[in-house]
Each structure stands twice: as C-alpha cells, then as structure tokens.
Protein backbone atom coordinates (compact mmCIF):
# COMPACT_ATOMS: atom_id res chain seq x y z
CA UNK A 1 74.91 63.35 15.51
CA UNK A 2 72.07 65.75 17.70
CA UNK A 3 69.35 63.78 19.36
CA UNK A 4 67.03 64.24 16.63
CA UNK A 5 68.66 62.60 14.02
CA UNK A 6 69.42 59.71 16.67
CA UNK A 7 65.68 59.14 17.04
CA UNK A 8 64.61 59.57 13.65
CA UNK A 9 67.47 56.45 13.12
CA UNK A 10 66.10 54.37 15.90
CA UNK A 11 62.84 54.29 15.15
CA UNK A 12 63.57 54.52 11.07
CA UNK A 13 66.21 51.38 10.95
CA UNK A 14 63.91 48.30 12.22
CA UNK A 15 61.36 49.44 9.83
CA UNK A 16 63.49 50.01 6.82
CA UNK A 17 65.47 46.55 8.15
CA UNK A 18 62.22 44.69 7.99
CA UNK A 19 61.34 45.91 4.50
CA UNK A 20 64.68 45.23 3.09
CA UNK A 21 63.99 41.29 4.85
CA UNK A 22 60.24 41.40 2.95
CA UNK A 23 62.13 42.64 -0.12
CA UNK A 24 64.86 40.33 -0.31
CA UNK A 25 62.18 37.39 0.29
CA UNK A 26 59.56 37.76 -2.22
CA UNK A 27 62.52 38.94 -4.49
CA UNK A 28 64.10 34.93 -4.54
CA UNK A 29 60.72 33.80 -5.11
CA UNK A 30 60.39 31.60 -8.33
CA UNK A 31 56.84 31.89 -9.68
CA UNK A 32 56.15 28.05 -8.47
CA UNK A 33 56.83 29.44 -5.02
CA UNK A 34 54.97 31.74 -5.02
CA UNK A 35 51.83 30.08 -6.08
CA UNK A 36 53.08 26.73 -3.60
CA UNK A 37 52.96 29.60 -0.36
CA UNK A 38 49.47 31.15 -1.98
CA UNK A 39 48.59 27.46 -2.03
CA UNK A 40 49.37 26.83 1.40
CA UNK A 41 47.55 30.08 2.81
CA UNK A 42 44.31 28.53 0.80
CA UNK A 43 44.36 25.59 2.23
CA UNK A 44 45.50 25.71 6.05
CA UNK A 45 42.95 24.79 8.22
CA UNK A 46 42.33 28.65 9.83
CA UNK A 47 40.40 26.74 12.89
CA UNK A 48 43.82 26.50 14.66
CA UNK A 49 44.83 30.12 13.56
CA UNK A 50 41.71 30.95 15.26
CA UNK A 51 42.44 28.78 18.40
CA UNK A 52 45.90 30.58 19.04
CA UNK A 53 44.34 33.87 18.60
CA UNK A 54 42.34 32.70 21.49
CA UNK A 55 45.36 31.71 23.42
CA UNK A 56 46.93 35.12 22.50
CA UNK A 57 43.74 37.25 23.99
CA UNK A 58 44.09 34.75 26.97
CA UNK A 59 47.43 36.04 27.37
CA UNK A 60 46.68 39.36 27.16
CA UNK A 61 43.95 40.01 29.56
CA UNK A 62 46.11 37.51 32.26
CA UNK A 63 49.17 40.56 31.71
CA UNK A 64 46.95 42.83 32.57
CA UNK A 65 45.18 41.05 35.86
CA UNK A 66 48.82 39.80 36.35
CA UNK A 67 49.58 44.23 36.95
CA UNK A 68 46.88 44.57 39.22
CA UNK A 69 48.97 42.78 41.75
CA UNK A 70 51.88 45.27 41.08
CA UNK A 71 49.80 48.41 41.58
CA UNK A 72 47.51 47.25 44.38
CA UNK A 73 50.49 47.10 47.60
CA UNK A 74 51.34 50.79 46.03
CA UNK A 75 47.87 51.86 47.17
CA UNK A 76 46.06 51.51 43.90
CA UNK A 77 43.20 50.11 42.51
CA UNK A 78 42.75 50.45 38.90
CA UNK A 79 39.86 49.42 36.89
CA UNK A 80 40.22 46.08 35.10
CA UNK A 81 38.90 47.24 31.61
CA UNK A 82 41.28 50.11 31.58
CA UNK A 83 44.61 48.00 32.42
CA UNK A 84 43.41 45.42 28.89
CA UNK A 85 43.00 48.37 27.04
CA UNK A 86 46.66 49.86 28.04
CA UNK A 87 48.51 46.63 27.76
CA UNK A 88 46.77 46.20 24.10
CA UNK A 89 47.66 49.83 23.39
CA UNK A 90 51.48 49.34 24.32
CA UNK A 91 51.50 46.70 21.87
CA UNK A 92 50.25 48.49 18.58
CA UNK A 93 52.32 51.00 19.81
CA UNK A 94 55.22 48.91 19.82
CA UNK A 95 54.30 48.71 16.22
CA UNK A 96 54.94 51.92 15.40
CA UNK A 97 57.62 52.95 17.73
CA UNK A 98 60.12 50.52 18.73
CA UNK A 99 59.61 49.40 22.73
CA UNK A 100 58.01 52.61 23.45
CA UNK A 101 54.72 50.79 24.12
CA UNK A 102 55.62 50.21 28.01
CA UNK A 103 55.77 53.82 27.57
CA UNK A 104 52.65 54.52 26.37
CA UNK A 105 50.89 52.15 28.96
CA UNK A 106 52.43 53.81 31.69
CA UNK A 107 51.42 57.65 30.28
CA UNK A 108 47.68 56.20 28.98
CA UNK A 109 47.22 54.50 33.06
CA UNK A 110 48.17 57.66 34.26
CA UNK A 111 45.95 59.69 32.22
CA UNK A 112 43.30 57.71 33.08
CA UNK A 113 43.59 56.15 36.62
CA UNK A 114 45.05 57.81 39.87
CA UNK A 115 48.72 55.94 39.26
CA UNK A 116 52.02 58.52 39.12
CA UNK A 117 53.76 57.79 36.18
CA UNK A 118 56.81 56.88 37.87
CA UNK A 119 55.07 53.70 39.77
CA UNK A 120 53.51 52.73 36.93
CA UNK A 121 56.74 52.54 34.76
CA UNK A 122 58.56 51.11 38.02
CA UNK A 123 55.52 48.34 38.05
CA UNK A 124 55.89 47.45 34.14
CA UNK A 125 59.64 47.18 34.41
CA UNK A 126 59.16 44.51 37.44
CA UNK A 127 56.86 42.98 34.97
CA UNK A 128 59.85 42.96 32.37
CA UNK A 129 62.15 41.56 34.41
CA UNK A 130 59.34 38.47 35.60
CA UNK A 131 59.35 37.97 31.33
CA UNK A 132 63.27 37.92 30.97
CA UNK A 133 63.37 35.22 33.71
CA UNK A 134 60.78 33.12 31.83
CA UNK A 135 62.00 33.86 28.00
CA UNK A 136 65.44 32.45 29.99
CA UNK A 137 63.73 29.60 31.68
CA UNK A 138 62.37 28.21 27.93
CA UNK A 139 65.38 29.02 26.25
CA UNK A 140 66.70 27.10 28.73
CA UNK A 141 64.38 24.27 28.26
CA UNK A 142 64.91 24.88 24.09
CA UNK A 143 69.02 23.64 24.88
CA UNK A 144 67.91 20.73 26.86
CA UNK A 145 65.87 18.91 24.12
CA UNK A 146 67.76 20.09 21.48
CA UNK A 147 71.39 18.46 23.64
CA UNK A 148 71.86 15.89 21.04
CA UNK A 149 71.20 18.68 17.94
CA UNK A 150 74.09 20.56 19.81
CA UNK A 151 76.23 17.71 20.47
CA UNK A 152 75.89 16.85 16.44
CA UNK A 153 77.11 20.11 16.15
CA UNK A 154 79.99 20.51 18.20
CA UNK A 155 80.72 16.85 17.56
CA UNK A 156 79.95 15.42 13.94
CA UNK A 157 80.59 12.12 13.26
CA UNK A 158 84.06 11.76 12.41
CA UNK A 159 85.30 14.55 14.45
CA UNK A 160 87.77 14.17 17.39
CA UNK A 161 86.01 14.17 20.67
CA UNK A 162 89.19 16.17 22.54
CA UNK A 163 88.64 18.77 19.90
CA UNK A 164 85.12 19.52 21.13
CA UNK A 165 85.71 18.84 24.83
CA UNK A 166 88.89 21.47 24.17
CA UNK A 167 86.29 24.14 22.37
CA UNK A 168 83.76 23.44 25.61
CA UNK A 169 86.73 24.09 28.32
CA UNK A 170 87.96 27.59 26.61
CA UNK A 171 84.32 28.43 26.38
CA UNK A 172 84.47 27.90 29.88
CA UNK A 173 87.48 29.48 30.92
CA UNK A 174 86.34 32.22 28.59
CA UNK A 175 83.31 32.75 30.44
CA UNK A 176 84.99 32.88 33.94
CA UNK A 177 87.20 35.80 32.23
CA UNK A 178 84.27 37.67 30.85
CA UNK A 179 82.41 37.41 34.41
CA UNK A 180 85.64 38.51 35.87
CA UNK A 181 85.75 41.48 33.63
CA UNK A 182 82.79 42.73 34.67
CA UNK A 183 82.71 42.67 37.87
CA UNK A 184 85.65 44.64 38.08
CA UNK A 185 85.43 46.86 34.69
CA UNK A 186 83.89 50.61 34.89
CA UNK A 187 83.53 50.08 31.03
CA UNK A 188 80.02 52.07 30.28
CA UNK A 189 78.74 48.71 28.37
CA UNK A 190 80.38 46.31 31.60
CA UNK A 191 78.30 48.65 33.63
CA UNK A 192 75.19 48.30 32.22
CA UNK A 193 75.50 44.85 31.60
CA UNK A 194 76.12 44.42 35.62
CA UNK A 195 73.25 46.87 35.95
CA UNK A 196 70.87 44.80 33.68
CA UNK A 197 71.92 41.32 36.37
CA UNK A 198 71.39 43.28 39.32
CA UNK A 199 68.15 44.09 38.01
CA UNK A 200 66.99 40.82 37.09
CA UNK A 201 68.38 39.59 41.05
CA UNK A 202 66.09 42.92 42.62
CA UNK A 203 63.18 41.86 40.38
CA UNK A 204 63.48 38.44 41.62
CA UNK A 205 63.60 39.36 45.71
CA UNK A 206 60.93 42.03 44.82
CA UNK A 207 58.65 39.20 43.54
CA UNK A 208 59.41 36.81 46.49
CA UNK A 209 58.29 39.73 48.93
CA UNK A 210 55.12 40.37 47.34
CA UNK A 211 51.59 40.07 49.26
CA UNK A 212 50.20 37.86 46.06
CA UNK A 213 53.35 36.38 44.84
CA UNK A 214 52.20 33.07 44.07
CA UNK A 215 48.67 34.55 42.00
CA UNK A 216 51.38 36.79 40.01
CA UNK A 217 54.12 33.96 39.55
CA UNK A 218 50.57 31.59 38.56
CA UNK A 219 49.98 34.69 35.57
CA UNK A 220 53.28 34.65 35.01
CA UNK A 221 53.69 31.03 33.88
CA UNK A 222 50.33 31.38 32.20
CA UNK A 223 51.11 34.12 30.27
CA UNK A 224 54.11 32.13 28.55
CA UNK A 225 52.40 28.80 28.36
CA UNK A 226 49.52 31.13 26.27
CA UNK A 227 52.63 32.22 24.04
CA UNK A 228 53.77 28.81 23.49
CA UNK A 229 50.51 27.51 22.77
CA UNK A 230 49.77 30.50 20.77
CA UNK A 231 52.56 28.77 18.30
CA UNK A 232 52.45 25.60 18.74
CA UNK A 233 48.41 25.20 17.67
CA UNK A 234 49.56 27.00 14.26
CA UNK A 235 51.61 23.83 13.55
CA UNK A 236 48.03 21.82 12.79
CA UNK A 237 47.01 24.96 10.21
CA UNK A 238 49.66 23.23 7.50
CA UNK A 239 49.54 19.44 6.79
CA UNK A 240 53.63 19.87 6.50
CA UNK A 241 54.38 21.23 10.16
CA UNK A 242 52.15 18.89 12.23
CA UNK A 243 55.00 16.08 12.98
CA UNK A 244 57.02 18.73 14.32
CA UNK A 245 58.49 17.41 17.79
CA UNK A 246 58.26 19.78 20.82
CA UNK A 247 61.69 20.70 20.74
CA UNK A 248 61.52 21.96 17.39
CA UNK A 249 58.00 23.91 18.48
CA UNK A 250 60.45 25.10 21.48
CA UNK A 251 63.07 26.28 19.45
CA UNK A 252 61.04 27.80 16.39
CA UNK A 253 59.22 29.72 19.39
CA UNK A 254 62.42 31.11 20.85
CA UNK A 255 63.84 31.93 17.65
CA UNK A 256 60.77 33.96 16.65
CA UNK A 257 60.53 35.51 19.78
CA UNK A 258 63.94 36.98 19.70
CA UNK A 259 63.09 37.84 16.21
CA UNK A 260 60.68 40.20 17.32
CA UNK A 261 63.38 42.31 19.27
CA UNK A 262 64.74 43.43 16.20
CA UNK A 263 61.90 45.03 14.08
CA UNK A 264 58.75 46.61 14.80
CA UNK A 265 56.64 43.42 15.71
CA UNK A 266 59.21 41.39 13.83
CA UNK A 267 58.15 42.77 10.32
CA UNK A 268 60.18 40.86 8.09
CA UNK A 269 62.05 39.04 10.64
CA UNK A 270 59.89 36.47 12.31
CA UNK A 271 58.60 34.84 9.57
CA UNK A 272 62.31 34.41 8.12
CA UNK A 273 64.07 32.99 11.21
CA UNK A 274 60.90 30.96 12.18
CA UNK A 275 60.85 29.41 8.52
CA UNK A 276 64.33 29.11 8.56
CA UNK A 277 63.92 26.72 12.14
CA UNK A 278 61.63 24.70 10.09
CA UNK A 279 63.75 23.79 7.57
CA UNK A 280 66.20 22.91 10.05
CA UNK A 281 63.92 20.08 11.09
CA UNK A 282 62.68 18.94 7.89
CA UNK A 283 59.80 20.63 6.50
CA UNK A 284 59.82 21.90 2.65
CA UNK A 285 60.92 25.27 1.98
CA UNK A 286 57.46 27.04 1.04
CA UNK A 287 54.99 25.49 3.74
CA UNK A 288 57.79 26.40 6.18
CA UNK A 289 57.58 29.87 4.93
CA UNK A 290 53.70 30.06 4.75
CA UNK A 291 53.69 28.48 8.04
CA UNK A 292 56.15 31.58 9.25
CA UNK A 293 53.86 34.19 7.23
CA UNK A 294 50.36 33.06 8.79
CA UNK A 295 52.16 33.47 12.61
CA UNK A 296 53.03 36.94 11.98
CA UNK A 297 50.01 37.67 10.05
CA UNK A 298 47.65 36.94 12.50
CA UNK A 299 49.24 38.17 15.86
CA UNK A 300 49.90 41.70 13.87
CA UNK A 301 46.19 41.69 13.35
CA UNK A 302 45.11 40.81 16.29
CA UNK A 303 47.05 43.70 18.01
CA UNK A 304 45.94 45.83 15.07
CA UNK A 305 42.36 45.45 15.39
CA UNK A 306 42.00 44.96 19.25
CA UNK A 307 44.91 48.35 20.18
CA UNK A 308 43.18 49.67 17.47
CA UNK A 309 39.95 49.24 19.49
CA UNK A 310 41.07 49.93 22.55
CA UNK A 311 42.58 53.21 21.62
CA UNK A 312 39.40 54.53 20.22
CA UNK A 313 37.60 52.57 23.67
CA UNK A 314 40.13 53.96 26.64
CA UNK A 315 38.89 57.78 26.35
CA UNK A 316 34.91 56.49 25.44
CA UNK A 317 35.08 54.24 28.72
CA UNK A 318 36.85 56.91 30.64
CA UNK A 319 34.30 60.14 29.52
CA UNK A 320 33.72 61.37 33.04
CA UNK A 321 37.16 61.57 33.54
C-alpha cells in the first residue's frame, strides 16, 4: 500500500465509521422514537445548552492564554487574539482531518507570528502531554466513584469471592509481565509505547521547571473543569438526565471523551457511547439519546461557527503582515 492510499484511508475511515454509526442509529429507530427524541429536542430547556457553550468558549480562550506561557521562556511574545483564533482553527480542522489540527495551529502561528514551526509544535505537544495527565487524573477519579459499580461487576451477588480476588491477582501478575516486557522488548509497538511514558515523565519535569508553572498548571485544571462543566450543565436541558449522580456525569464525560478519538469530532460516536452510559444508570432509551445528540450538536457548532470565524478573522487581523 504507497503512502497515498494510506492517507486517503486515514483520513477516509473515521468519517465513513461515523456515518455507518449515524446509519445504523436512525436505521433501529421505530417511528415512536423518533418523534419521542424530536420531542425531547423541542422541549429541553436550551438555557443550559447555552450555559455550557459558555463554559466551552471559557475553555478555549484559557488553552490559548494557557500557550502563552509555553512560548514566552522561548523568547516569544505572541499576540493574544491570534493564539484564540489558532487554537479554534485546530479544532474545525480536526473536523476535517483527523488530529491534524495541532498541525494546523502550529503552521497558522507561524505564518502569522515570529514562532519557528518546530517550537511551536514542541510547545503544543507539552500542552498534549499536560491533557493526557488530566484526561488520566478524571478517569481516575471516574473508577473511584464508580468502585462499587465495578465491584458488582467483578463480584455479582452469588458469585464466589476467591473467583474475583483470583481474576484481580492474574490481572496483577499480568500487568507486572506486560511492564516487564516492555522494558526489555525492542518490539516497534513496545517501543513506542515506552516512548509515549517517557514522554508523559519529560512533560511532567518540563512543567515543574517552568518560570509560570503554577499560572499554567491553574489553566490547566481550568481548562478540564470547563470540559466537565461543559457536560454536566447539559444534564438540566432534559427533565430525564437531571438526577444523574456525579459519577455517572464523570463517567458519561470520559466515555464521550474517548469517543471523540475515534471519529472526526466523534461524528456518530459520542452521542452513541454517551447515550449508551445513560442507560447504564437509568434513564429511558430516547431522552438518553437526545440528551447524547444535543452534546455533540452544539460543541460541533460552536467550533463550526467560531473556526469558521476565526479562519476568515486570522489573515483580516493579521493584513500588515
């Protein structure tokens, strides 16, 4: 297979994946479904859709102060507007193109601002590996409450407790192997799965020696407290969802979030898995899935309309140049 053809698949698959999810969704829909989810767009109370778009511009505009403190010890100053209008760009083009939006922010900053494309890329994967550490930290926080949902789990009533403590001790020992593995394997995959922890350990001393490492840890945390807010507002839109305990808010915001990974903006997928946590916890079938359908719809508009705008705004505010 050339390169071509490789690229043409890459960025081809998510969207034709999220299609086929779209498809195969509306295509189990009974008519009374149907008009039950059209019923529940009507009706949700769009003041709290509103309200997390708010949360999600908050977001935004803290990634892109939350840069500034990456770029200024490398000797640069770049203006505030134009960082917001990259950051928004990357995501519409993220859209389009599978993760190539860091790409594009780091090309459109250097078009733009006096910042060699290599820094700036070297700045925005810093800023990745700050996001892993948090999307770890709340999944991390998503197993804690949800301890007695996994116990249930591994241990239903009935079951014999030395079967699950068994399962839990060759997980272990399983683990220990698989660490063991790759420390020592020159497997291509071990590799860059070593290469992907050291990372995260470099990002993390890199932070700690930075001049303004508390202001960009402060962004940091803000950024993902924006995201979980972002969700969790969305829960008063539908009378159905608003009894949902923080756990489940937790998990149906970590499931949709790694949803995301796999499609272009999660078309198709977030509002399936997110819909699916919902029904995990006990809300109906159709507000679950309107509730799923209203999350996606308004964060892909968002970044529609404001990348949009800031792609036609970047070369406007930057004339002179």
């Amino acid at each position: 297979m050339n390169k071509k053809v490789k690229k043409i698949l890459i960025t081809s698959l998510p969207i034709f994946l999220g299609v086929f999810l779209i498809w195969n969704f509306l295509s189990k829909l009974t008519p009374e479904d149907k008009i039950a989810i059209i019923d529940s767009f009507k009706t949700a109370n769009y003041y709290w859709v509103f309200l997390s778009l708010i949360f999600g511009i908050l977001s935004h505009l803290s990634r892109a102060y939350r840069w500034k403190f990456m770029l200024n010890p490398l000797g640069y100053n770049p203006k505030f507007p134009n960082l917001v209008m990259t950051v928004l760009i990357s995501y519409l083009v993220n859209l389009i193109v599978p993760r190539a939006g860091d790409v594009a922010r780091g090309t459109a900053i250097t078009k733009y601002e006096k910042v060699p494309f290599e820094k700036a890329i070297g700045t925005i994967i810093a800023e990745r590996i700050a996001d892993i550490i948090m999307l770890l930290s709340i999944v991390g926080i998503a197993f804690f409450l949800q301890a007695d949902l996994i116990r249930d789990k591994l241990m239903p009533e009935g079951s014999n407790p030395l079967k699950s403590i068994g399962i839990l001790i060759a997980l272990a020992i399983l683990s220990l192997l698989g660490f063991s593995f790759l420390k020592r394997s020159k497997n291509t995959f071990a590799i860059k799965i070593k290469n992907f922890i050291n990372g995260l350990l470099e990002g993390i001393k890199s932070i700690s020696k930075m001049k303004n490492k508390w202001a960009f840890v402060f962004h940091t945390i803000f950024i993902w407290v924006m995201y979980v807010l972002m969700f969790y507002v969305v829960t008063f839109a539908i009378p159905e969802t608003t009894s949902l305990s923080f756990g489940a808010i937790i998990v149906g915001f970590v499931i949709g979030g790694l949803s995301m990974a796999l499609t272009n903006g999660g078309l198709g997928t977030y509002p399936v898995f997110v819909a699916g946590v919902l029904i995990l916890y006990g809300v109906s079938e159709n507000p679950a899935n309107a509730f799923g359908w209203i999350m996606w719809t308004a964060q892909t508009l968002m970044i529609l309309i404001f990348g949009g705008l800031s792609f036609l705004f970047l070369p406007l505010y930057n004339k002179e140049k």
